[in-house]
N, C-alpha and C. Protein backbone atom coordinates (compact mmCIF):
# COMPACT_ATOMS: atom_id res chain seq x y z
N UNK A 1 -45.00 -20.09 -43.95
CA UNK A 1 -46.04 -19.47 -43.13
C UNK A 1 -46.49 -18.17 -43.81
N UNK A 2 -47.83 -18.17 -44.38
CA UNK A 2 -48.01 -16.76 -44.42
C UNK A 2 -48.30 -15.63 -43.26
N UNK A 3 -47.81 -14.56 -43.59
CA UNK A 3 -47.86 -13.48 -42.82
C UNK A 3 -48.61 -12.38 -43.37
N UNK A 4 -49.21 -11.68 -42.57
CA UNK A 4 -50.05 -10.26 -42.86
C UNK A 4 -50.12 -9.56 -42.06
N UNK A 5 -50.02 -8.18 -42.40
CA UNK A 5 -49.84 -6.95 -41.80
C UNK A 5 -50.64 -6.20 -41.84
N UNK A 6 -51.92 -5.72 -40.60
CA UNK A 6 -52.84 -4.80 -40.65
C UNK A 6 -52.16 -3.51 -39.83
N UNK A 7 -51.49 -2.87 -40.54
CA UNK A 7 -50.98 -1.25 -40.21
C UNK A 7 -52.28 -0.03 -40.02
N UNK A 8 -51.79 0.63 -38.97
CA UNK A 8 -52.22 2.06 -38.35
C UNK A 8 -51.64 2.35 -37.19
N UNK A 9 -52.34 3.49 -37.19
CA UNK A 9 -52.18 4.61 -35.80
C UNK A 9 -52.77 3.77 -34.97
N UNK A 10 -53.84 3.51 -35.01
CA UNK A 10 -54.85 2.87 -34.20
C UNK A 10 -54.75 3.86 -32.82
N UNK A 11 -55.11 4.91 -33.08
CA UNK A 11 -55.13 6.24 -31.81
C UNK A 11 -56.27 6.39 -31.93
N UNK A 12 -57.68 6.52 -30.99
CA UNK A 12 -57.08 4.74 -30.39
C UNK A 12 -57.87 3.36 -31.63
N UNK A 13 -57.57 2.22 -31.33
CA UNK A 13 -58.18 1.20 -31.63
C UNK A 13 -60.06 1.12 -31.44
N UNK A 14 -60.49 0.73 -32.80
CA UNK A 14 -61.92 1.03 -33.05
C UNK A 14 -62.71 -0.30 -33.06
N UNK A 15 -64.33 -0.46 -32.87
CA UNK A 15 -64.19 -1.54 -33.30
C UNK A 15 -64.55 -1.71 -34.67
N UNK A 16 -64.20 -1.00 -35.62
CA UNK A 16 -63.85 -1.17 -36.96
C UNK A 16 -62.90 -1.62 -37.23
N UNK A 17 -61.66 -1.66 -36.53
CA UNK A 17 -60.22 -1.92 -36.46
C UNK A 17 -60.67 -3.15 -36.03
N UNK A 18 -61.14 -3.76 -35.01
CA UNK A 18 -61.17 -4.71 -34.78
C UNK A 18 -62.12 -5.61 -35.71
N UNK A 19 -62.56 -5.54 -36.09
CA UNK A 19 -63.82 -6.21 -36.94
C UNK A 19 -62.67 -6.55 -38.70
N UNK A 20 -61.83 -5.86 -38.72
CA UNK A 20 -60.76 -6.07 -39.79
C UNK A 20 -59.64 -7.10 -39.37
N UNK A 21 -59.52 -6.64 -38.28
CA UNK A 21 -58.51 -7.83 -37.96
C UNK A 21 -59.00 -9.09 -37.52
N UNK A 22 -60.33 -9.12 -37.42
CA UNK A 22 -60.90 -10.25 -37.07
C UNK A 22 -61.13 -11.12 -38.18
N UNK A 23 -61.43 -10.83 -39.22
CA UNK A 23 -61.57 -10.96 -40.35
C UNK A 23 -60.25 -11.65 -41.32
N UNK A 24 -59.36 -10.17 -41.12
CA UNK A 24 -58.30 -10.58 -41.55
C UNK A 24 -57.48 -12.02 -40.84
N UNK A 25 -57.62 -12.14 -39.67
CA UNK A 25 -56.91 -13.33 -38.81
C UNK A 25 -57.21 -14.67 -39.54
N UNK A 26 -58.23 -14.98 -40.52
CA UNK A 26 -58.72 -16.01 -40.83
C UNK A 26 -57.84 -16.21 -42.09
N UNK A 27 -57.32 -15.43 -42.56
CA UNK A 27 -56.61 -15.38 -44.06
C UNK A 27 -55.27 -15.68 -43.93
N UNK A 28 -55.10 -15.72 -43.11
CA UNK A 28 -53.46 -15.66 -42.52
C UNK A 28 -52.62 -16.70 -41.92
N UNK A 29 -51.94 -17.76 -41.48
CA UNK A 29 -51.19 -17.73 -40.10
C UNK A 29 -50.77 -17.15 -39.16
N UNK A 30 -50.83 -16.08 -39.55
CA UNK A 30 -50.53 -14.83 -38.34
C UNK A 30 -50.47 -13.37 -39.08
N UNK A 31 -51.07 -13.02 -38.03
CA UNK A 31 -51.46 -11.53 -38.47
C UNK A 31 -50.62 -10.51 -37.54
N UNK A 32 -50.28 -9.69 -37.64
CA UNK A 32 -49.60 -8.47 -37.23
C UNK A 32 -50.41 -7.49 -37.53
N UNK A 33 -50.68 -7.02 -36.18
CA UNK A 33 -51.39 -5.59 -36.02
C UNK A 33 -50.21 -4.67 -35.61
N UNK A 34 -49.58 -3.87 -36.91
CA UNK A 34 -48.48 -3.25 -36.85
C UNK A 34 -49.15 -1.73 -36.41
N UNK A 35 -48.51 -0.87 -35.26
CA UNK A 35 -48.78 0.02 -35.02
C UNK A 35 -47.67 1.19 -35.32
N UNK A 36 -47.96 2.44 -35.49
CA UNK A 36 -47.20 3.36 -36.57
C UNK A 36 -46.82 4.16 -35.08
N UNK A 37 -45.47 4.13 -34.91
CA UNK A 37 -45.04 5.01 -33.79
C UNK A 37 -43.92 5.91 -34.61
N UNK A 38 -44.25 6.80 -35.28
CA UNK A 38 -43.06 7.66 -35.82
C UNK A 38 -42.29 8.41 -34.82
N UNK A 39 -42.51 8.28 -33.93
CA UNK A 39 -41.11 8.74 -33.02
C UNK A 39 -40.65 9.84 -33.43
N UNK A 40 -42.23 11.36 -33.37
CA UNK A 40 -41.44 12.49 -33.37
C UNK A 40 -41.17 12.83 -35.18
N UNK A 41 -41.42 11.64 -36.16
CA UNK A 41 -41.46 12.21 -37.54
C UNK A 41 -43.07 11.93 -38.09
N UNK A 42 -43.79 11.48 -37.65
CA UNK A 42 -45.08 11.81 -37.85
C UNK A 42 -45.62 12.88 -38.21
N UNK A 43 -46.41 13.79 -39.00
CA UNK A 43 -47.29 14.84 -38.55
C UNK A 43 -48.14 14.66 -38.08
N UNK A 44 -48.57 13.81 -37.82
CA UNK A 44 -49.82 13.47 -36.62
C UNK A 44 -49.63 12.99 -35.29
N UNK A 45 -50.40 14.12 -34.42
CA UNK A 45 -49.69 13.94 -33.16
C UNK A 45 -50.75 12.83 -32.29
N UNK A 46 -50.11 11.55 -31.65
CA UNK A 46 -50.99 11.09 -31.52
C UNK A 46 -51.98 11.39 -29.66
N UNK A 47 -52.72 10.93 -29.23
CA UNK A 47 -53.37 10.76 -28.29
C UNK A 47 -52.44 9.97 -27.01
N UNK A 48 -53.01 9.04 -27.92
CA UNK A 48 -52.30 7.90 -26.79
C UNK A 48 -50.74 7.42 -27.20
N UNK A 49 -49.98 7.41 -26.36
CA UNK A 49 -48.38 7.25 -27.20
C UNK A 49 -48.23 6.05 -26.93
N UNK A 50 -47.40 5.03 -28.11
CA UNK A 50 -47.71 3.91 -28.94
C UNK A 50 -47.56 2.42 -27.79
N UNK A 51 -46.83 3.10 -26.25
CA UNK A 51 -46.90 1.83 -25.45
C UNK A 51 -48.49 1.98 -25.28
N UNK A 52 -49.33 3.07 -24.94
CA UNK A 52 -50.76 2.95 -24.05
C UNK A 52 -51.50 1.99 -25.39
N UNK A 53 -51.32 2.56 -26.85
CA UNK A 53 -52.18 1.76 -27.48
C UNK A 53 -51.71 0.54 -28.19
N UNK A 54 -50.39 0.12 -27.76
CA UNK A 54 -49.84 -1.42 -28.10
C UNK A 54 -50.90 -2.12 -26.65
N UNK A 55 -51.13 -1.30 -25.54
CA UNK A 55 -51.91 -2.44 -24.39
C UNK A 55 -53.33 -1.93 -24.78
N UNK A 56 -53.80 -1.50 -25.35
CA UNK A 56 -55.15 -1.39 -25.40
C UNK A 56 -55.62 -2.32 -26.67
N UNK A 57 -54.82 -2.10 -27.59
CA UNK A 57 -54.83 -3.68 -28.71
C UNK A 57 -54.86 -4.71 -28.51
N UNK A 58 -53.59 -5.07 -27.77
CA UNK A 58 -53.41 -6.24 -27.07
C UNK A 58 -55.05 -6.53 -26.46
N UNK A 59 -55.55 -5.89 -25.19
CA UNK A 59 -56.77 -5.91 -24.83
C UNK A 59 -57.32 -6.56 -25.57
N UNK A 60 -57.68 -5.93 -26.65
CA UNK A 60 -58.66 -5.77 -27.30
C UNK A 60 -58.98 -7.35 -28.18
N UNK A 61 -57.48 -7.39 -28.78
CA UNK A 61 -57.26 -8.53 -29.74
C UNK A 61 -56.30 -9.96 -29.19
N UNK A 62 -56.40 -10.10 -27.93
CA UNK A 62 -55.73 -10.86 -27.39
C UNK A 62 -56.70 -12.38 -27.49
N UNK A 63 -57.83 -12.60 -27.78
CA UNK A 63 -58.82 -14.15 -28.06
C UNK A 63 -58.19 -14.24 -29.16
N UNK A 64 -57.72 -13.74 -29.79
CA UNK A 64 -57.15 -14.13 -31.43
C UNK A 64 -56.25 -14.93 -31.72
N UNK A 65 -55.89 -15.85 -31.78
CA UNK A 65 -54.55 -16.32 -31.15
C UNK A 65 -53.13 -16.58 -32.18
N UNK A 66 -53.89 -16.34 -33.45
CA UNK A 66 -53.27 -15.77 -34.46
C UNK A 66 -52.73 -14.03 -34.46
N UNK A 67 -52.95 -13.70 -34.00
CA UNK A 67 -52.84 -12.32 -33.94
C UNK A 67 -52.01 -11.72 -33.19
N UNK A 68 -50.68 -11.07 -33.00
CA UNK A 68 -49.78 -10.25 -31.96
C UNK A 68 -49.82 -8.81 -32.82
N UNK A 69 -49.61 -7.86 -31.99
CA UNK A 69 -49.22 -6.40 -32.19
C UNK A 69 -47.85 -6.34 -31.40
N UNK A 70 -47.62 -5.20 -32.55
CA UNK A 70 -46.32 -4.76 -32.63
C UNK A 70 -46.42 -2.88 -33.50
N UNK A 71 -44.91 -2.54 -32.49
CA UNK A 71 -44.71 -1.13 -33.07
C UNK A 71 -43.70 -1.59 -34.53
N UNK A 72 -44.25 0.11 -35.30
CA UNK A 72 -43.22 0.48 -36.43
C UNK A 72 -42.60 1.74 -36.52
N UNK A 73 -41.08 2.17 -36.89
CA UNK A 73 -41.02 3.31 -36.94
C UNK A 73 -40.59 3.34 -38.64
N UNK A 74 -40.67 2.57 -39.03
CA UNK A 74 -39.61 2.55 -40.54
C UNK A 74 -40.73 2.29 -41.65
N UNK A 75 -40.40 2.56 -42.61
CA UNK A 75 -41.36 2.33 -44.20
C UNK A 75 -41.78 1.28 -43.74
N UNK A 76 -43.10 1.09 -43.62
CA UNK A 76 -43.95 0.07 -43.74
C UNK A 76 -43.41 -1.21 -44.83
N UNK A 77 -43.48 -0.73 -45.81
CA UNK A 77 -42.69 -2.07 -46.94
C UNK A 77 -41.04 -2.81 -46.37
N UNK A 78 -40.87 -1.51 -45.67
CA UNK A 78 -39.33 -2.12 -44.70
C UNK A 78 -39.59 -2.84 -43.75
N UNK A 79 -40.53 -2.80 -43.12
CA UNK A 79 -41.29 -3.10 -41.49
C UNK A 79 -41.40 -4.57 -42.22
N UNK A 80 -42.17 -5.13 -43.13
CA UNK A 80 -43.04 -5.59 -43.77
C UNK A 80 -41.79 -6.91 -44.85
N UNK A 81 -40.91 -6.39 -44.48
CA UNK A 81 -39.67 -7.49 -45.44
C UNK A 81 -38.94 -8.10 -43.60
N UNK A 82 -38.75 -7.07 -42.42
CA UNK A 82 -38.04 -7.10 -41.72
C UNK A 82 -38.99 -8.36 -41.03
N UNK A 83 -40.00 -8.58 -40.81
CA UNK A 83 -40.94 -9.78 -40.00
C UNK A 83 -41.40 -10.94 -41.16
N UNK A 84 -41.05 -10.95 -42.94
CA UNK A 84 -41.16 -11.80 -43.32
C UNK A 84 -42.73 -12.00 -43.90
N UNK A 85 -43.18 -10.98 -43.62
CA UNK A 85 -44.60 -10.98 -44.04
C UNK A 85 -44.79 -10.60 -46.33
N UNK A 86 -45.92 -11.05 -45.96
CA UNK A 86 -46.19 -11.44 -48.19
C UNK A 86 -47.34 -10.35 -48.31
N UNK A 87 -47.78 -10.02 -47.50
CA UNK A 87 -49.34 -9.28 -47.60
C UNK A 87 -49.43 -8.15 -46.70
N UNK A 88 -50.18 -7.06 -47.08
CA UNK A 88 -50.53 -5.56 -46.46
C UNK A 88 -52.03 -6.10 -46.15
N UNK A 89 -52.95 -5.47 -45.17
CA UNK A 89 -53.88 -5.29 -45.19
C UNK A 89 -54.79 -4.37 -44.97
N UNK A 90 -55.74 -3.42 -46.04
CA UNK A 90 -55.76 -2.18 -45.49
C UNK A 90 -57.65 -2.78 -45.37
N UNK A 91 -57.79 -1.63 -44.49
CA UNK A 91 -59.69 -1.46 -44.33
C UNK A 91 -60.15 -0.25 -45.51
N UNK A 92 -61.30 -0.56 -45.48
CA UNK A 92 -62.09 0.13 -46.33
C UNK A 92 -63.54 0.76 -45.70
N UNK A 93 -63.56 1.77 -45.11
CA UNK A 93 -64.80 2.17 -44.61
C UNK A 93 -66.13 2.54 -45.45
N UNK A 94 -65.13 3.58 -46.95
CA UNK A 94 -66.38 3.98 -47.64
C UNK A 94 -65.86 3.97 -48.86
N UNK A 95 -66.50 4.66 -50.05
CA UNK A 95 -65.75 4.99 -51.26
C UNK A 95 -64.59 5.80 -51.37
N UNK A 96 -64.90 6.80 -50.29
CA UNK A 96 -64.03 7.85 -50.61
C UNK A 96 -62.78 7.29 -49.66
N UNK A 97 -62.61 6.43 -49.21
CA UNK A 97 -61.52 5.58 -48.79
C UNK A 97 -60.25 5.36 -49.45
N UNK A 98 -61.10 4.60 -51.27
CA UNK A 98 -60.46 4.01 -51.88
C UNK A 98 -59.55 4.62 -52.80
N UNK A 99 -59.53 6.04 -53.07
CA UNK A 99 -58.89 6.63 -53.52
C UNK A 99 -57.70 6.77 -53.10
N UNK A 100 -57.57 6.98 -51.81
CA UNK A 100 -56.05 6.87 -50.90
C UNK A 100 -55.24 5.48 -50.92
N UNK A 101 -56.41 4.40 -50.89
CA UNK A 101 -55.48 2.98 -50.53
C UNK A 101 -54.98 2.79 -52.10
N UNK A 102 -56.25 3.16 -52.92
CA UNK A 102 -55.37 2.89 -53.95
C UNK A 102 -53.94 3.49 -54.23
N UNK A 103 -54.09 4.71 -54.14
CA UNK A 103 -52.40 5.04 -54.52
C UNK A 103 -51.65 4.69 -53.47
N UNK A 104 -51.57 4.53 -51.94
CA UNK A 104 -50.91 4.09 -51.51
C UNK A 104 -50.37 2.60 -51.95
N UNK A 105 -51.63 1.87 -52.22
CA UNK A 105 -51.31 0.62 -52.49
C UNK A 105 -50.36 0.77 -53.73
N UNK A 106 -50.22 1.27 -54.81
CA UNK A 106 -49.47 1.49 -55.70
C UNK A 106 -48.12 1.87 -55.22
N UNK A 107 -47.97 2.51 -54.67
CA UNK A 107 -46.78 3.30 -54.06
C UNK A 107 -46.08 2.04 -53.35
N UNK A 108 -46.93 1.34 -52.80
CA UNK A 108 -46.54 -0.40 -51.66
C UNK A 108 -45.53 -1.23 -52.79
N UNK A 109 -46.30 -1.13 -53.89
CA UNK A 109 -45.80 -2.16 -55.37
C UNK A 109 -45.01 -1.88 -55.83
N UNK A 110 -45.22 -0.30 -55.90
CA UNK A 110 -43.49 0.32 -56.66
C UNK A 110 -42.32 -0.01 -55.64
N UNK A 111 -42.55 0.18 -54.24
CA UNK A 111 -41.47 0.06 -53.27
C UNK A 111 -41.17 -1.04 -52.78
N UNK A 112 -41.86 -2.30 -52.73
CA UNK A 112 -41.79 -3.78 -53.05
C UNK A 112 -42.79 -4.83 -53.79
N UNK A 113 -42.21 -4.86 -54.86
CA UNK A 113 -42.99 -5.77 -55.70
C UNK A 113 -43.44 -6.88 -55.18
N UNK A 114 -42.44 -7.20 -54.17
CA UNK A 114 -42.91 -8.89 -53.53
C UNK A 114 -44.07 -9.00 -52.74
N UNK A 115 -44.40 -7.19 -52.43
CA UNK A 115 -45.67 -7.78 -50.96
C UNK A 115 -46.80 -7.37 -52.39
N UNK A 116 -47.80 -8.21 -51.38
CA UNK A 116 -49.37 -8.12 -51.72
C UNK A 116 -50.05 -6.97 -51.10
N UNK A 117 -51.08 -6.34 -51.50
CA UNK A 117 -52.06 -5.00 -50.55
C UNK A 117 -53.66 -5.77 -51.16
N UNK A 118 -54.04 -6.28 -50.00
CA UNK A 118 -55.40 -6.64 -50.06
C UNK A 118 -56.01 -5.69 -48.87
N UNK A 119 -57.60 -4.88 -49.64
CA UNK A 119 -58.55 -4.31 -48.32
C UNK A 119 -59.86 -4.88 -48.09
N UNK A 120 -60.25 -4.70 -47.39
CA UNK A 120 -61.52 -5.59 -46.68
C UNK A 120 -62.08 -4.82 -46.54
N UNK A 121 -63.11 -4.68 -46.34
CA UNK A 121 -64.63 -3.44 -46.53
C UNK A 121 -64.89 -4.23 -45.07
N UNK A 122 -65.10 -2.52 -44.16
CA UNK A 122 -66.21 -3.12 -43.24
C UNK A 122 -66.74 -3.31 -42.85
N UNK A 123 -67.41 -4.11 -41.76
CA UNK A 123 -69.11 -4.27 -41.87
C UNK A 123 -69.59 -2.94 -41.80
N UNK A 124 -70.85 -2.56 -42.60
CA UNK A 124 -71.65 -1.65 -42.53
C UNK A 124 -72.10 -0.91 -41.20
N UNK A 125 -72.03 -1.92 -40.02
CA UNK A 125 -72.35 -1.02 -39.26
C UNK A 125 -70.77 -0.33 -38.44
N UNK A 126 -70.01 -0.67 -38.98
CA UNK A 126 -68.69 0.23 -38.66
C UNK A 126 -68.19 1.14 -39.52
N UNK A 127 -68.90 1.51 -40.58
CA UNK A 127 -68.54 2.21 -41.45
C UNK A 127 -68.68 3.29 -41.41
N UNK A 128 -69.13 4.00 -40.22
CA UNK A 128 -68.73 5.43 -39.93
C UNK A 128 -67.66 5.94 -39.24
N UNK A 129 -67.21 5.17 -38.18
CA UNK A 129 -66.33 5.07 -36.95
C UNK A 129 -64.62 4.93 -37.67
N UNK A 130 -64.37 6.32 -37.29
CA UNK A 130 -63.11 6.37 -37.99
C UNK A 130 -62.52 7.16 -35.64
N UNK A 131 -61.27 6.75 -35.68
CA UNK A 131 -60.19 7.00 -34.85
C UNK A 131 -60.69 9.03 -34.24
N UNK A 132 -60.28 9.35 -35.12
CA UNK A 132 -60.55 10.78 -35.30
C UNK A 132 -62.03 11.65 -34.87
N UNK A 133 -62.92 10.39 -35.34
CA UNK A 133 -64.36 10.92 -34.98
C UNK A 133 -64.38 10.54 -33.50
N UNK A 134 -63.83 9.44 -32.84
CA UNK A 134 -64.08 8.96 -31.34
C UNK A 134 -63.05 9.46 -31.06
N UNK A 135 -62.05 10.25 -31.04
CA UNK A 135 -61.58 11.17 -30.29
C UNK A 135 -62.05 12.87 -29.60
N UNK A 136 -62.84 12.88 -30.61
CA UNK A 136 -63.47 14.36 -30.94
C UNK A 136 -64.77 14.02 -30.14
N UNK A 137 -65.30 13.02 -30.48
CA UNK A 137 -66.70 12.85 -29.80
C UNK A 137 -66.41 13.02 -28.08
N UNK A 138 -65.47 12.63 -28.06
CA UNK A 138 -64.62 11.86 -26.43
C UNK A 138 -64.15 12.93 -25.78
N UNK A 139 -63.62 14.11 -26.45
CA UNK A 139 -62.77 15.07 -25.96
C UNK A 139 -64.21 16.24 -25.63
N UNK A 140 -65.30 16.14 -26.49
CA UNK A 140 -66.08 16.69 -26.42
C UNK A 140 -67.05 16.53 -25.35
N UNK A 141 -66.86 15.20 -24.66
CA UNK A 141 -67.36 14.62 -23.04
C UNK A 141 -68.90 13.54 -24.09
N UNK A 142 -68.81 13.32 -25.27
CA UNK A 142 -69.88 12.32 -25.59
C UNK A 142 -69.62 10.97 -25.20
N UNK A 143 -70.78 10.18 -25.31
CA UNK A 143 -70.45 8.72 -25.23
C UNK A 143 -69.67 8.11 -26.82
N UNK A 144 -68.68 7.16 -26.61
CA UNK A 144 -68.12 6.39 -27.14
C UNK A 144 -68.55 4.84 -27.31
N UNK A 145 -69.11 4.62 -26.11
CA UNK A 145 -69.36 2.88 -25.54
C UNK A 145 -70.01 2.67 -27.13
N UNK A 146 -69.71 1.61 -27.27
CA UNK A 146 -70.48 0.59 -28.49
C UNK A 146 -69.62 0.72 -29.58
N UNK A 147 -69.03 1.68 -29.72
CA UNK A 147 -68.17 2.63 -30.87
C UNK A 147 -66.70 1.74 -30.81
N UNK A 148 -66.46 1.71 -29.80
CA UNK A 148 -65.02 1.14 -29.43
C UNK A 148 -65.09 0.14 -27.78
N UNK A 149 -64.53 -0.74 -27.93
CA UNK A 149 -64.23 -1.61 -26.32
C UNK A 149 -64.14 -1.12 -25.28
N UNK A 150 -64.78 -1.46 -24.44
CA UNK A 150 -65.16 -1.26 -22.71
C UNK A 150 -64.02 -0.08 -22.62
N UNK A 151 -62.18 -1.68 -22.39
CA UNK A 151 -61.29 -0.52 -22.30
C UNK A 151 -60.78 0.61 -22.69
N UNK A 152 -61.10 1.09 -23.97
CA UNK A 152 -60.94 2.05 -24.98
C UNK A 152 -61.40 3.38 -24.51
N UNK A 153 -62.86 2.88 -24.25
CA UNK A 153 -64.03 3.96 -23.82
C UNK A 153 -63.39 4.05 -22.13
N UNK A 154 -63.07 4.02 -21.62
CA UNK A 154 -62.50 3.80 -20.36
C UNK A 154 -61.32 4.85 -20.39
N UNK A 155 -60.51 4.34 -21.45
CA UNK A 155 -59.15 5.29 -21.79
C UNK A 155 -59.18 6.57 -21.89
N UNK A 156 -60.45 6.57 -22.70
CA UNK A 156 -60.95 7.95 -23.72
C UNK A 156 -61.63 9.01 -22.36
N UNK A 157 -62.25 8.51 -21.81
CA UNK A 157 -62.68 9.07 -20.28
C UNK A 157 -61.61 9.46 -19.75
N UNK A 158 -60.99 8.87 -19.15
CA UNK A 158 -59.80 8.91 -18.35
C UNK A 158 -59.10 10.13 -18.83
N UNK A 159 -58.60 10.11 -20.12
CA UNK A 159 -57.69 11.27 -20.88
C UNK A 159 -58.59 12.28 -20.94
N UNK A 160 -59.95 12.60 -21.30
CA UNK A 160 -60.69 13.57 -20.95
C UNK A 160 -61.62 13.62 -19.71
N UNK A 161 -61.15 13.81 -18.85
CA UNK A 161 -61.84 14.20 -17.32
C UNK A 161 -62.11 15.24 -17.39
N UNK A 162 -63.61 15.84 -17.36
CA UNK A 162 -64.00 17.06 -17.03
C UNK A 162 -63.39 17.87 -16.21
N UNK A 163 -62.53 17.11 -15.43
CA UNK A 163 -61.63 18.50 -14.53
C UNK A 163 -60.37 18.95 -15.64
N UNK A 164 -60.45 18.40 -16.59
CA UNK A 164 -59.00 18.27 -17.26
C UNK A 164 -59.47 19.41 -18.24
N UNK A 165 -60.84 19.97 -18.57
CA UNK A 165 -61.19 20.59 -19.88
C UNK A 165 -61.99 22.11 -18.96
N UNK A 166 -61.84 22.87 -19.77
CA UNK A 166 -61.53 24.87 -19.38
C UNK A 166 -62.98 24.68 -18.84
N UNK A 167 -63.17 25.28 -17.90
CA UNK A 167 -64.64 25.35 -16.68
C UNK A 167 -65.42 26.57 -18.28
N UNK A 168 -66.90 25.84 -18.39
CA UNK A 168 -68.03 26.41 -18.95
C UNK A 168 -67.87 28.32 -18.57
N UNK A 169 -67.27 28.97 -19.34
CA UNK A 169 -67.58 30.43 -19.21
C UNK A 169 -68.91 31.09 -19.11
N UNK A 170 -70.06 30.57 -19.66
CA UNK A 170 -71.14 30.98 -20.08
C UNK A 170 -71.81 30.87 -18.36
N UNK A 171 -71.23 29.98 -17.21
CA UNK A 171 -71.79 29.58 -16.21
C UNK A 171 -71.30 30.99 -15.33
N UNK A 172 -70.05 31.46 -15.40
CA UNK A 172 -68.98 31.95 -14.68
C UNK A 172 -70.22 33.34 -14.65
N UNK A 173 -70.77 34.44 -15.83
CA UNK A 173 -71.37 35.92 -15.47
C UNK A 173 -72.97 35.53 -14.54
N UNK A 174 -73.42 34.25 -14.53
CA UNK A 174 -74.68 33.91 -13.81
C UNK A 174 -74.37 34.59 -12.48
N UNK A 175 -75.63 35.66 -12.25
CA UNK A 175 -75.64 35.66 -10.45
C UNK A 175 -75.74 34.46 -9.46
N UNK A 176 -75.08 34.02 -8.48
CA UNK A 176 -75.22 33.72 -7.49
C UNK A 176 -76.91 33.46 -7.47
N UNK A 177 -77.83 31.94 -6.71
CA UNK A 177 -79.39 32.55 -6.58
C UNK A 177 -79.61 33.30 -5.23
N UNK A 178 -80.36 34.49 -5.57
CA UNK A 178 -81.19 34.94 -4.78
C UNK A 178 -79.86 36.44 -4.72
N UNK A 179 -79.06 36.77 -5.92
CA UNK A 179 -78.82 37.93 -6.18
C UNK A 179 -79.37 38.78 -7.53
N UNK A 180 -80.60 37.88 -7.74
CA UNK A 180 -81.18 38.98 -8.90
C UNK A 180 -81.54 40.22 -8.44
């Protein structure tokens, strides 16, 4: 059986992320959407902690039927011998992408020769939509919808509720009307 492994944060899940694994599902017998829960050794702190976005994946990628998600806390190439899988799969948004996968991907080869690192470019019209930008957009009270799934955009609301973010100061020195 081949196996493949599409690894991230997926904080949260995009539909760039999804449009890769959709993709990727066809190459495979089964695909693993491995999610990166460093448990506290991360430097990146995430949003959503790794049960909220193992169910928002799921959501997301559950018609697939090739496809299950799952957490990681260990070297990916360890993760990646431990489920039996032959292949990495990384995305590719832009050029300046490829500079990272490449050495990572190198770094994959030095640390197991046996797996494969194939990336998939993705569609053009997801090729701006990185995790980081729809958090920021989200936290900032913008729309998300189209960017990422119903539930996602739902999530992203939810975690930023305008009651949840510091009341507008600029409103607070306005007189009262009819104390000019």
């Amino acid at each position: 059986m081949r196996i493949g492994i599409y690894p991230g944060s997926f904080d949260p899940i995009t539909n760039g992320h999804i449009d890769i694994a959709r993709r990727a599902a066809h190459l495979f017998d089964h695909l693993i959407v491995a999610i990166y829960d460093g448990g506290g050794k991360s430097a990146k702190r995430s949003l959503f902690t790794a049960d909220e976005r193992i169910t928002l994946a799921r959501g997301c990628l559950d018609e697939l039927g090739n496809v299950s998600v799952d957490t990681f806390e260990e070297l990916l190439v360890d993760y990646a011998r431990r489920v039996g899988a032959q292949t990495i799969v990384r995305g590719l948004r832009a050029v300046s992408d490829f500079e990272f996968e490449f050495k990572l991907a190198h770094m994959y080869q030095h640390l197991a020769p046996e797996l494969d690192v194939i990336c998939l470019m993705t569609s053009s019209s997801h090729a701006f939509i990185s995790s980081s930008i729809i958090k920021e957009v989200a936290s900032l009270g913008g729309s998300v919808r189209g960017l990422v799934p119903g539930t996602v955009a739902d999530a992203l609301e939810a975690r930023f509720q305008p009651e949840a973010r510091l009341p507008n100061t600029a409103d607070a020195w306005r007189p009262a009307s009819g104390d000019h």
